[in-house]
Protein backbone atom coordinates (compact mmCIF):
# COMPACT_ATOMS: atom_id res chain seq x y z
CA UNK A 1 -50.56 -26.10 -181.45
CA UNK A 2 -53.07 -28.62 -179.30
CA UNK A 3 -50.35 -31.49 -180.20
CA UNK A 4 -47.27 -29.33 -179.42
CA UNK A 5 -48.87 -28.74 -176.65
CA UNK A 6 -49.34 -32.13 -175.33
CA UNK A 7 -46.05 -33.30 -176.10
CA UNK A 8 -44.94 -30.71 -173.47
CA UNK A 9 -44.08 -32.17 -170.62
CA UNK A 10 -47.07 -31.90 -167.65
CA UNK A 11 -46.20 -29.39 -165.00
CA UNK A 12 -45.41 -30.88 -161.31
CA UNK A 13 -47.66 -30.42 -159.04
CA UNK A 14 -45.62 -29.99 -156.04
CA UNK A 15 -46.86 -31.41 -152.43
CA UNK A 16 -44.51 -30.59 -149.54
CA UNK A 17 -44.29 -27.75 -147.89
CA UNK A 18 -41.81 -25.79 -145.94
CA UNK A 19 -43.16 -26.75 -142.57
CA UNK A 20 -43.46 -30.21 -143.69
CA UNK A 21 -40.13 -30.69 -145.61
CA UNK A 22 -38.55 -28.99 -141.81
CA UNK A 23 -40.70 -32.04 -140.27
CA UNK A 24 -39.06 -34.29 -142.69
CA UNK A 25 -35.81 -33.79 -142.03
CA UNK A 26 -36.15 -33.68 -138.47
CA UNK A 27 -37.73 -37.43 -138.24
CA UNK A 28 -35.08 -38.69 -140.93
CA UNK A 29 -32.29 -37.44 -138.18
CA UNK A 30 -33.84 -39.10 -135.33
CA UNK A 31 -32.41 -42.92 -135.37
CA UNK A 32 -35.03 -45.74 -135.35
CA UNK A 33 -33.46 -48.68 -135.16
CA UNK A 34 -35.33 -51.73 -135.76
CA UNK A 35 -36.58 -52.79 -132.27
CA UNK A 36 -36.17 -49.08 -131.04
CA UNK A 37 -38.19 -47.06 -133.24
CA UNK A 38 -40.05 -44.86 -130.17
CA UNK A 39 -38.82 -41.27 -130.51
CA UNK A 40 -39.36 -41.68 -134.46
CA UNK A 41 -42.73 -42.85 -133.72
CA UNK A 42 -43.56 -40.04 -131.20
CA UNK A 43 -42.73 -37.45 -133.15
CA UNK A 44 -44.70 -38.94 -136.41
CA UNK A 45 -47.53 -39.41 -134.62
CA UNK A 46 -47.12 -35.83 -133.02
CA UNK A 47 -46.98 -34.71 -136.91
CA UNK A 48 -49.92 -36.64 -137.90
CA UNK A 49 -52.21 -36.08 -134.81
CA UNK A 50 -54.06 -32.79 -136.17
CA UNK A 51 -54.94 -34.18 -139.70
CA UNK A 52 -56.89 -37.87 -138.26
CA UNK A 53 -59.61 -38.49 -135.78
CA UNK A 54 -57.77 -40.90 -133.26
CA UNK A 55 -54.37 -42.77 -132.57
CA UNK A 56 -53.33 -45.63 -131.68
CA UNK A 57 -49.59 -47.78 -130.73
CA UNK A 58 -49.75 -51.36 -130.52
CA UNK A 59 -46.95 -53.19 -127.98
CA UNK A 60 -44.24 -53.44 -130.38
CA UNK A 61 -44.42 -49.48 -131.01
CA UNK A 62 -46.32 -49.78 -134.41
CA UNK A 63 -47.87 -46.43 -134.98
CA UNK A 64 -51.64 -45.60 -136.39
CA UNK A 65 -53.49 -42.64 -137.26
CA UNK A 66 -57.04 -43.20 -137.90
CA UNK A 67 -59.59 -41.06 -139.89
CA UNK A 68 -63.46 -42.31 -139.47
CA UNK A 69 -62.57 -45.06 -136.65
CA UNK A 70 -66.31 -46.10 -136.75
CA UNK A 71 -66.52 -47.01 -139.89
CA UNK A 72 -67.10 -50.55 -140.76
CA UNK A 73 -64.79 -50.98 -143.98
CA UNK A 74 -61.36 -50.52 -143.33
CA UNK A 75 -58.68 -49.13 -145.84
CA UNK A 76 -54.82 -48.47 -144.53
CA UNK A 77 -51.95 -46.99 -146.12
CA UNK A 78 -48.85 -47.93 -145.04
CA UNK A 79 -45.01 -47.48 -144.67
CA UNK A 80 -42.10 -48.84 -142.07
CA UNK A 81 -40.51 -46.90 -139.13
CA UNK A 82 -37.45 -48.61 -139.17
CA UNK A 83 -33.89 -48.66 -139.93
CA UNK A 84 -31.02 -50.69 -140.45
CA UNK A 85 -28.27 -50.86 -137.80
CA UNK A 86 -26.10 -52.91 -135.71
CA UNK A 87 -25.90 -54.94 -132.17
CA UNK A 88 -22.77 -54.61 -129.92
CA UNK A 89 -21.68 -58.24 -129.84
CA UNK A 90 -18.47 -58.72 -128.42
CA UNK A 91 -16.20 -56.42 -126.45
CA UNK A 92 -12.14 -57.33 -126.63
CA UNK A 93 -9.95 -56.82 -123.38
CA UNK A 94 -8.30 -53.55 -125.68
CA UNK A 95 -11.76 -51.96 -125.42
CA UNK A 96 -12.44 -52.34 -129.22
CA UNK A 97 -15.82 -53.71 -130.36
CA UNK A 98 -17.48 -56.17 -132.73
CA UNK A 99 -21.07 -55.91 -134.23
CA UNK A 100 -23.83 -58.18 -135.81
CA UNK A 101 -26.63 -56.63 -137.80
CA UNK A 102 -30.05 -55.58 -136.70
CA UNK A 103 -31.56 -55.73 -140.11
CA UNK A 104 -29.64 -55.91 -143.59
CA UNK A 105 -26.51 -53.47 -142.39
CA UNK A 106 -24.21 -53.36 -145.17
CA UNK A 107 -20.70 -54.42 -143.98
CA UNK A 108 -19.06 -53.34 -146.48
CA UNK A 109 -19.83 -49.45 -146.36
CA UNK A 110 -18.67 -49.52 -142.29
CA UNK A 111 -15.15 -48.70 -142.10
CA UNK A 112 -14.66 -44.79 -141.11
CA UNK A 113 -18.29 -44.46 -140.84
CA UNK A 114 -18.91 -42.36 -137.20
CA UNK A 115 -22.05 -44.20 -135.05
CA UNK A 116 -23.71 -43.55 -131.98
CA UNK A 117 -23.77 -46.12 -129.43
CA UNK A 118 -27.39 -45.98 -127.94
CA UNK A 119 -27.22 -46.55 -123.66
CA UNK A 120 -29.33 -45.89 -120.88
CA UNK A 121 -26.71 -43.10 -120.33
CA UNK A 122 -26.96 -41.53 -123.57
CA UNK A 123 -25.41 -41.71 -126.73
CA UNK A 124 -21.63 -42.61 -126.62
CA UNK A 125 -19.51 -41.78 -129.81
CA UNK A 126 -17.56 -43.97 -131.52
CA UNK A 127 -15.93 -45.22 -135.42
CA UNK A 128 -15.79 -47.90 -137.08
CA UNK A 129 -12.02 -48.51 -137.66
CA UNK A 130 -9.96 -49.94 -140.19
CA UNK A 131 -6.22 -50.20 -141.34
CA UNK A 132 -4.25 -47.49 -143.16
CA UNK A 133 -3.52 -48.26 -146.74
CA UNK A 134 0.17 -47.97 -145.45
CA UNK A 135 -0.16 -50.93 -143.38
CA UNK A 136 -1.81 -53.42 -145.44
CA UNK A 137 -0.09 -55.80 -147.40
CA UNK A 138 0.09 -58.53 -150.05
CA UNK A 139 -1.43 -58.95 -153.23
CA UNK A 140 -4.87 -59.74 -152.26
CA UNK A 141 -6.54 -56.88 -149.57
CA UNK A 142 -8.65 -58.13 -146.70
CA UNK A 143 -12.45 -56.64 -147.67
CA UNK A 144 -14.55 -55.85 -144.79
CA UNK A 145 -16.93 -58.96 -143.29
CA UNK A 146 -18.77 -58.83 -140.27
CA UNK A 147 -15.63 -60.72 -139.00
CA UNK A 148 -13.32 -57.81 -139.13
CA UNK A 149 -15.33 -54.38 -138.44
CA UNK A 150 -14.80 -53.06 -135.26
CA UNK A 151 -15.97 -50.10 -133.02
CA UNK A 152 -13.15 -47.55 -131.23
CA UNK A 153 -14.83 -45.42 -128.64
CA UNK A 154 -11.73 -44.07 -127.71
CA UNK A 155 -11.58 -46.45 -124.40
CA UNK A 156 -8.69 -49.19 -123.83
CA UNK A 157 -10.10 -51.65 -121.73
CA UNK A 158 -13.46 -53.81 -121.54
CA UNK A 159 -13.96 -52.19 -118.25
CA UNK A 160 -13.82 -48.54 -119.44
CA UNK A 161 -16.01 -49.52 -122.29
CA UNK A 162 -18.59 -50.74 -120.00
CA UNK A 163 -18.16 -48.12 -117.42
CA UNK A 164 -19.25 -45.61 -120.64
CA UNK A 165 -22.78 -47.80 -120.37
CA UNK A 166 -22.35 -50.17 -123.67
CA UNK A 167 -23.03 -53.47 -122.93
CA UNK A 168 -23.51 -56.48 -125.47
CA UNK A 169 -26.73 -55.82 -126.78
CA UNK A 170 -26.63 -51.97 -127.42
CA UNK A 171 -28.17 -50.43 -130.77
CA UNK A 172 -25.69 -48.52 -133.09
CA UNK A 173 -26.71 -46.27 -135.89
CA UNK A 174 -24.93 -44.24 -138.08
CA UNK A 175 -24.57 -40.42 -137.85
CA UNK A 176 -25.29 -39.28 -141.40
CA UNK A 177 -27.94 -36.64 -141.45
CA UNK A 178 -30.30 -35.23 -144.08
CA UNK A 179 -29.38 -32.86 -147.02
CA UNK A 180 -30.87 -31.83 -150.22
CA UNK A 181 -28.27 -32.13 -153.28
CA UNK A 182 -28.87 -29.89 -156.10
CA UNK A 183 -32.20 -29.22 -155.53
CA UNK A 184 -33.19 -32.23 -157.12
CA UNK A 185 -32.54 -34.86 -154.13
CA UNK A 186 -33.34 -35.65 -150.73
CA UNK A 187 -30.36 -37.18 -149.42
CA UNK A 188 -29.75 -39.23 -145.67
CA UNK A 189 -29.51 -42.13 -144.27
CA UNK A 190 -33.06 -44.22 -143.33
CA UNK A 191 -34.89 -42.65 -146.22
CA UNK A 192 -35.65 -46.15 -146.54
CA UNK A 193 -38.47 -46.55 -145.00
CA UNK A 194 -39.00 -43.08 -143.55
CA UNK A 195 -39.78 -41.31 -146.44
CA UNK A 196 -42.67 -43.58 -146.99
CA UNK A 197 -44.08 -42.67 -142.99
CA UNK A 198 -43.36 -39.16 -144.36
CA UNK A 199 -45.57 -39.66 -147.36
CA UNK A 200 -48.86 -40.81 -145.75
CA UNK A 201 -48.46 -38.34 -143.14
CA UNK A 202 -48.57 -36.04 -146.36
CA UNK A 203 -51.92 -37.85 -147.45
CA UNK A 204 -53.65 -37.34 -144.08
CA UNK A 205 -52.56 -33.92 -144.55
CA UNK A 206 -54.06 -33.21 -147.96
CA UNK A 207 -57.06 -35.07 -147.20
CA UNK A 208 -57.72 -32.84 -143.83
CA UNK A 209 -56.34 -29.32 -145.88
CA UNK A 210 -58.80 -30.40 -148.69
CA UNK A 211 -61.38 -31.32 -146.26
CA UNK A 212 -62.14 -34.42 -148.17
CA UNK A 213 -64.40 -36.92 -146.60
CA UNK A 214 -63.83 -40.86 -146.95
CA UNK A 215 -66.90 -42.82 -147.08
CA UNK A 216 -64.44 -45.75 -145.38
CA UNK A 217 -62.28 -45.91 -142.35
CA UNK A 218 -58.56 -44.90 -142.84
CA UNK A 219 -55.73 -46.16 -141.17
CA UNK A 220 -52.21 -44.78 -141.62
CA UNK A 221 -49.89 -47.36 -140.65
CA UNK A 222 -46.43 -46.46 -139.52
CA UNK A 223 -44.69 -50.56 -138.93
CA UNK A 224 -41.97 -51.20 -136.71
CA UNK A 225 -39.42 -54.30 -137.70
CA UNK A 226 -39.70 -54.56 -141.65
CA UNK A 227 -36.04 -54.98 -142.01
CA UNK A 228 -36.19 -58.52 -139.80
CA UNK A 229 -39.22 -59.64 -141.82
CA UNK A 230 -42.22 -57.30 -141.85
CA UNK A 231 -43.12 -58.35 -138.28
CA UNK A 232 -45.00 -55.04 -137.75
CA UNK A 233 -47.17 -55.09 -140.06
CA UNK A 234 -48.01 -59.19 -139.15
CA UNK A 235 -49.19 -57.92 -135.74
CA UNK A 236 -51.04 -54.53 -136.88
CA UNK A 237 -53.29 -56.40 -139.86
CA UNK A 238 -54.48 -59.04 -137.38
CA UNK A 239 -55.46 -55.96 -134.77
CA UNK A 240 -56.89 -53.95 -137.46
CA UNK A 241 -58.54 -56.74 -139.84
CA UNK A 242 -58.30 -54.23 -142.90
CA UNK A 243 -60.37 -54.72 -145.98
CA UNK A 244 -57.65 -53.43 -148.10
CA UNK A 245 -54.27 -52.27 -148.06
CA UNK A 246 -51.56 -49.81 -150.14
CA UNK A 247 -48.07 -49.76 -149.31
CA UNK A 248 -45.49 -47.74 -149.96
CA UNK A 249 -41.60 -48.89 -149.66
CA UNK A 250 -38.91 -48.01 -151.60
CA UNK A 251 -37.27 -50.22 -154.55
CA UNK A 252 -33.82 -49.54 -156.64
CA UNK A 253 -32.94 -46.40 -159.05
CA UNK A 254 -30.99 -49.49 -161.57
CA UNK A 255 -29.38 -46.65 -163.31
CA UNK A 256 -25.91 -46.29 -161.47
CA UNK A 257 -23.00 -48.57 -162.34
CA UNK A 258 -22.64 -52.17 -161.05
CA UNK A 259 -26.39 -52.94 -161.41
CA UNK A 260 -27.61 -55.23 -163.71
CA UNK A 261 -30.80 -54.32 -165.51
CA UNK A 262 -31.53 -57.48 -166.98
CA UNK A 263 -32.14 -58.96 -163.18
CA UNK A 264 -33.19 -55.79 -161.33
CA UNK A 265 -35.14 -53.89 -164.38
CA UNK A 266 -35.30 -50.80 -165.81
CA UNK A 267 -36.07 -48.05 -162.98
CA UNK A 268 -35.00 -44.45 -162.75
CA UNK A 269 -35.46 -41.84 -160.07
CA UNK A 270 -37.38 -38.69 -161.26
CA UNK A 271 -39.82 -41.36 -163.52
CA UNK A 272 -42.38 -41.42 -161.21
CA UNK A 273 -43.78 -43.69 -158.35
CA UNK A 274 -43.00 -47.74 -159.47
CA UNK A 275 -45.93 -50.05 -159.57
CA UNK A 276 -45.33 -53.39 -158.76
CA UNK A 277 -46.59 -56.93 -160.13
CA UNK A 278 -46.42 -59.60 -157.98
CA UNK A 279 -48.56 -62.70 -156.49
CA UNK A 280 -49.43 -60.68 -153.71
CA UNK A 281 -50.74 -57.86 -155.56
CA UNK A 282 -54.24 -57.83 -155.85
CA UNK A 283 -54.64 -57.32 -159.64
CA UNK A 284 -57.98 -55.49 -159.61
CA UNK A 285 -56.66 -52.76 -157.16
CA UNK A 286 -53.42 -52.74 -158.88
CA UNK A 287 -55.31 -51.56 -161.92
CA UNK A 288 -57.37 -49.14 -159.71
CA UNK A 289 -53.61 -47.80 -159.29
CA UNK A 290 -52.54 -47.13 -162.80
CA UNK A 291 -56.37 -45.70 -164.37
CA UNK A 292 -55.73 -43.22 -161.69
CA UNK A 293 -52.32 -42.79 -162.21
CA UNK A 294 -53.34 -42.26 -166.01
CA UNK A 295 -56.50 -40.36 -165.34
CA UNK A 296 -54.02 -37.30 -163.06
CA UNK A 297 -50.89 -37.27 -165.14
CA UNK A 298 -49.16 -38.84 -162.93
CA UNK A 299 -45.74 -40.40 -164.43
CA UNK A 300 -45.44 -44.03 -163.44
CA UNK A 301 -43.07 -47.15 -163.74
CA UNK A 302 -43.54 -50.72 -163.56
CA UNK A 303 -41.62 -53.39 -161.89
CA UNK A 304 -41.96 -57.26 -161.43
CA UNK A 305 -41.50 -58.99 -158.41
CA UNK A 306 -41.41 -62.58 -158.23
CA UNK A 307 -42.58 -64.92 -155.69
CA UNK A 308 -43.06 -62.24 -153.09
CA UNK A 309 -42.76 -58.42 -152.82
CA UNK A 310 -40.08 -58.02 -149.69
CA UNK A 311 -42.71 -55.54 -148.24
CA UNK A 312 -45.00 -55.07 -145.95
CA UNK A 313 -47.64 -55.88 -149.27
CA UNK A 314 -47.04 -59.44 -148.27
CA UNK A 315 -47.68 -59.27 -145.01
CA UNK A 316 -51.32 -57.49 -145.51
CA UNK A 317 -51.91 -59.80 -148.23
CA UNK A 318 -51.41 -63.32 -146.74
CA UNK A 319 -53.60 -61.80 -143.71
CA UNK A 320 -56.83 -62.29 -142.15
CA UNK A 321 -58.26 -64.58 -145.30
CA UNK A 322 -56.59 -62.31 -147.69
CA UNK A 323 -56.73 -58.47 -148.06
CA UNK A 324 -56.79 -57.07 -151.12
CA UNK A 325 -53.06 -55.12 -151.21
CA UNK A 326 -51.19 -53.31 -153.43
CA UNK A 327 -47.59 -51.87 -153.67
CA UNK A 328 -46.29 -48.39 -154.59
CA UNK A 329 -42.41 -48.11 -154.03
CA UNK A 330 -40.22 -44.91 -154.35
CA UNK A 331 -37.04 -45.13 -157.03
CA UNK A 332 -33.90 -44.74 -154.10
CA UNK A 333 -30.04 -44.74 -155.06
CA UNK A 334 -28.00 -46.54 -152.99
CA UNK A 335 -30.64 -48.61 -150.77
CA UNK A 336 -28.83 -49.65 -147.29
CA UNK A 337 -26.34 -47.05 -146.66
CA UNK A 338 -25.50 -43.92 -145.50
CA UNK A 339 -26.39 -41.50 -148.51
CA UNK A 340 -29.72 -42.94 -149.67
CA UNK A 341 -30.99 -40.36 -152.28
CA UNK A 342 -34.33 -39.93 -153.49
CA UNK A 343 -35.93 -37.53 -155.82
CA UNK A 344 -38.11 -34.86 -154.95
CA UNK A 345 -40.64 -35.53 -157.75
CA UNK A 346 -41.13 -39.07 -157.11
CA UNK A 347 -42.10 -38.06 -153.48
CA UNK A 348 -44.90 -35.61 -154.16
CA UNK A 349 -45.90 -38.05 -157.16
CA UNK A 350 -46.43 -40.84 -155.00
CA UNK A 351 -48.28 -38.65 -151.90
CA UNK A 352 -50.27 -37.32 -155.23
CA UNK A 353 -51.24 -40.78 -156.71
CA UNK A 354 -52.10 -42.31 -152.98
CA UNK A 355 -54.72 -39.59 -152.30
CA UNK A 356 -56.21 -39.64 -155.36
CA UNK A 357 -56.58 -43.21 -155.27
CA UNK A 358 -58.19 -43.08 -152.18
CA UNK A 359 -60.53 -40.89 -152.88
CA UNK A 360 -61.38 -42.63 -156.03
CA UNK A 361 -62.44 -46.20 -153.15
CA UNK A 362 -66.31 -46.37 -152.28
CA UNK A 363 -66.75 -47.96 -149.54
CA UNK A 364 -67.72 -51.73 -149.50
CA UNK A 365 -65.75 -51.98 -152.89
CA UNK A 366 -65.36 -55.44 -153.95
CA UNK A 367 -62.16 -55.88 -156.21
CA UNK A 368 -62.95 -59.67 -156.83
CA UNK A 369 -62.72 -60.37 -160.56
CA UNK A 370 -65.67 -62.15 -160.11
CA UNK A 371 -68.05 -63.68 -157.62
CA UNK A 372 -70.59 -66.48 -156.99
């Protein structure tokens, strides 16, 4: 009976709440475009202000919550604010518009995608157009490239264009929202990174529920500009000078056609948070990671980066002499566009196995593998 029994798969422990899921879905709605990521920031740090002792927002709009700001060793957790999206670049005498990228926008998923056109007026409406199947000929089909998207606000000159407010240099985001699919997903655009701001707002939240006390400082670091090359998080280490650092990003479900395994590995959503190994990942804190993970039932993958991480781990790790740093990611279908899915599991699994790790640190811990 004792071995049927532990062949039974563990019960989930399940983490967010209705107020917080409502909180959720509200900051994944609210575009943060690289760059522009205020109002996501405001209302995350409005979220996280009752569960940490003080605040802070460095020039750039990088977000912190602190918990024991007088404490001499310094541990953060940490996610991105912002998402992928596009520059007005060029505006034609017709009134139709071209784009670049702000960040790794995926060309390809643009035509008939709705956007909002961010101005000092407001939010203008617009598409991204494309030919009817009727009218294109020939036996090879033009794909889309960042040569041939366009934006239709509806105007037919330059001049009404710019008489709605968008000039060259406006932000444009999508208008996906966030949905739950089969009660098994959370669904939307810019869960990449946002669900990981939502999950260490969920930590700060357990910890001050639980009323756990941390014999360390923590810092809950919300970054601004990952997608351009974790620029955030190079100007927050330097301004905090942690002593260690977890991250959490998201990394690829491989188990939907046209991915190859044999390059990208063997992940799955609904397996559990994904533990990374990589140069940047402090080995001795990455195995803090998994004896925990073991230790709490708490399912867990593996994945293998190679000569850097992609994340914000590499950022804290290359800083201020070295900080120790580690990387948890989130399984996500469909990284980069519109309907970015995640699964609900892996989210409370991954709050879960960041607050039990932290309150597993003592403070002062060395994780050298050996010293002089």
């Amino acid at each position: 009976m004792a071995n049927k029994r532990a062949k039974e798969k563990k019960k989930h422990i399940s983490v967010v709440t209705d107020k917080s899921l409502k909180f959720f879905e509200k900051y994944i709605n609210n575009p943060s475009p690289t760059g522009f990521e205020w109002e996501g920031q405001r209302l995350w740090l409005d979220y996280l202000k009752p569960y940490v002792d003080k605040t802070y927002i460095d020039n750039y709009g990088t977000a912190v919550g602190i918990i024991n700001p007088e404490a001499s060793y310094k541990v953060v957790i940490e996610a991105h604010a912002d998402e992928i999206s596009w520059f007005v670049n060029y505006i034609t005498k017709e009134g139709l518009i071209y784009v670049i990228r702000n960040g790794g926008s995926d060309h390809q998923i643009a035509p008939s995608k709705r956007v909002n056109i961010h101005t000092d007026n407001g939010m203008v409406k617009a598409v991204f157009g494309w030919p009817a199947i009727h009218t294109r000929s020939g036996e090879k089909e033009d794909a889309p490239t960042l040569k041939n998207i366009f934006l239709d606000c509806g105007a037919t000159s330059k001049e009404e264009v710019e008489e709605l407010g968008i000039h060259v240099g406006c932000v444009v985001t999508y208008e996906d929202e966030f949905t739950v699919l089969n009660d098994r997903y959370y669904v939307g655009r810019a869960l990449d990174n946002r669900a990981g701001g939502f999950m260490i707002a969920e930590v700060a939240r357990l910890l001050k529920q639980n009323k756990k006390k941390l014999p360390f400082g923590l810092y809950i670091v919300n970054a601004v500009q990952e997608e351009i090359g974790l620029r955030g998080a190079e100007m927050i280490t330097h301004y905090i000078k942690p002593n260690l650092a977890i991250v959490t990003d998201v990394t690829h479900d491989t188990q939907t056609p046209m991915i190859n395994k044999i390059t990208q590995g063997d992940l799955a959503c609904g397996q559990g948070p994904v533990l990374s190994y990589a140069p940047a990942v402090q080995i001795n804190l990455n195995r803090l990671l998994i004896n925990v993970a073991k230790e709490n039932d708490i399912p867990f993958q593996r994945q293998a980066s190679s000569r850097f991480t992609g994340t914000d781990t590499d950022a804290f790790a290359y800083s201020n002499g070295g900080v120790p740093s580690a990387l948890i990611s989130l399984p996500l279908r469909y990284m980069h566009t519109t309907v970015e899915m995640v699964h609900k599991e892996d989210l409370d699994n991954v709050v879960r196995l960041i607050y039990e790790v932290l309150l597993k640190i003592e403070e002062g811990q060395d994780f050298r593998s050996f010293s002089e």
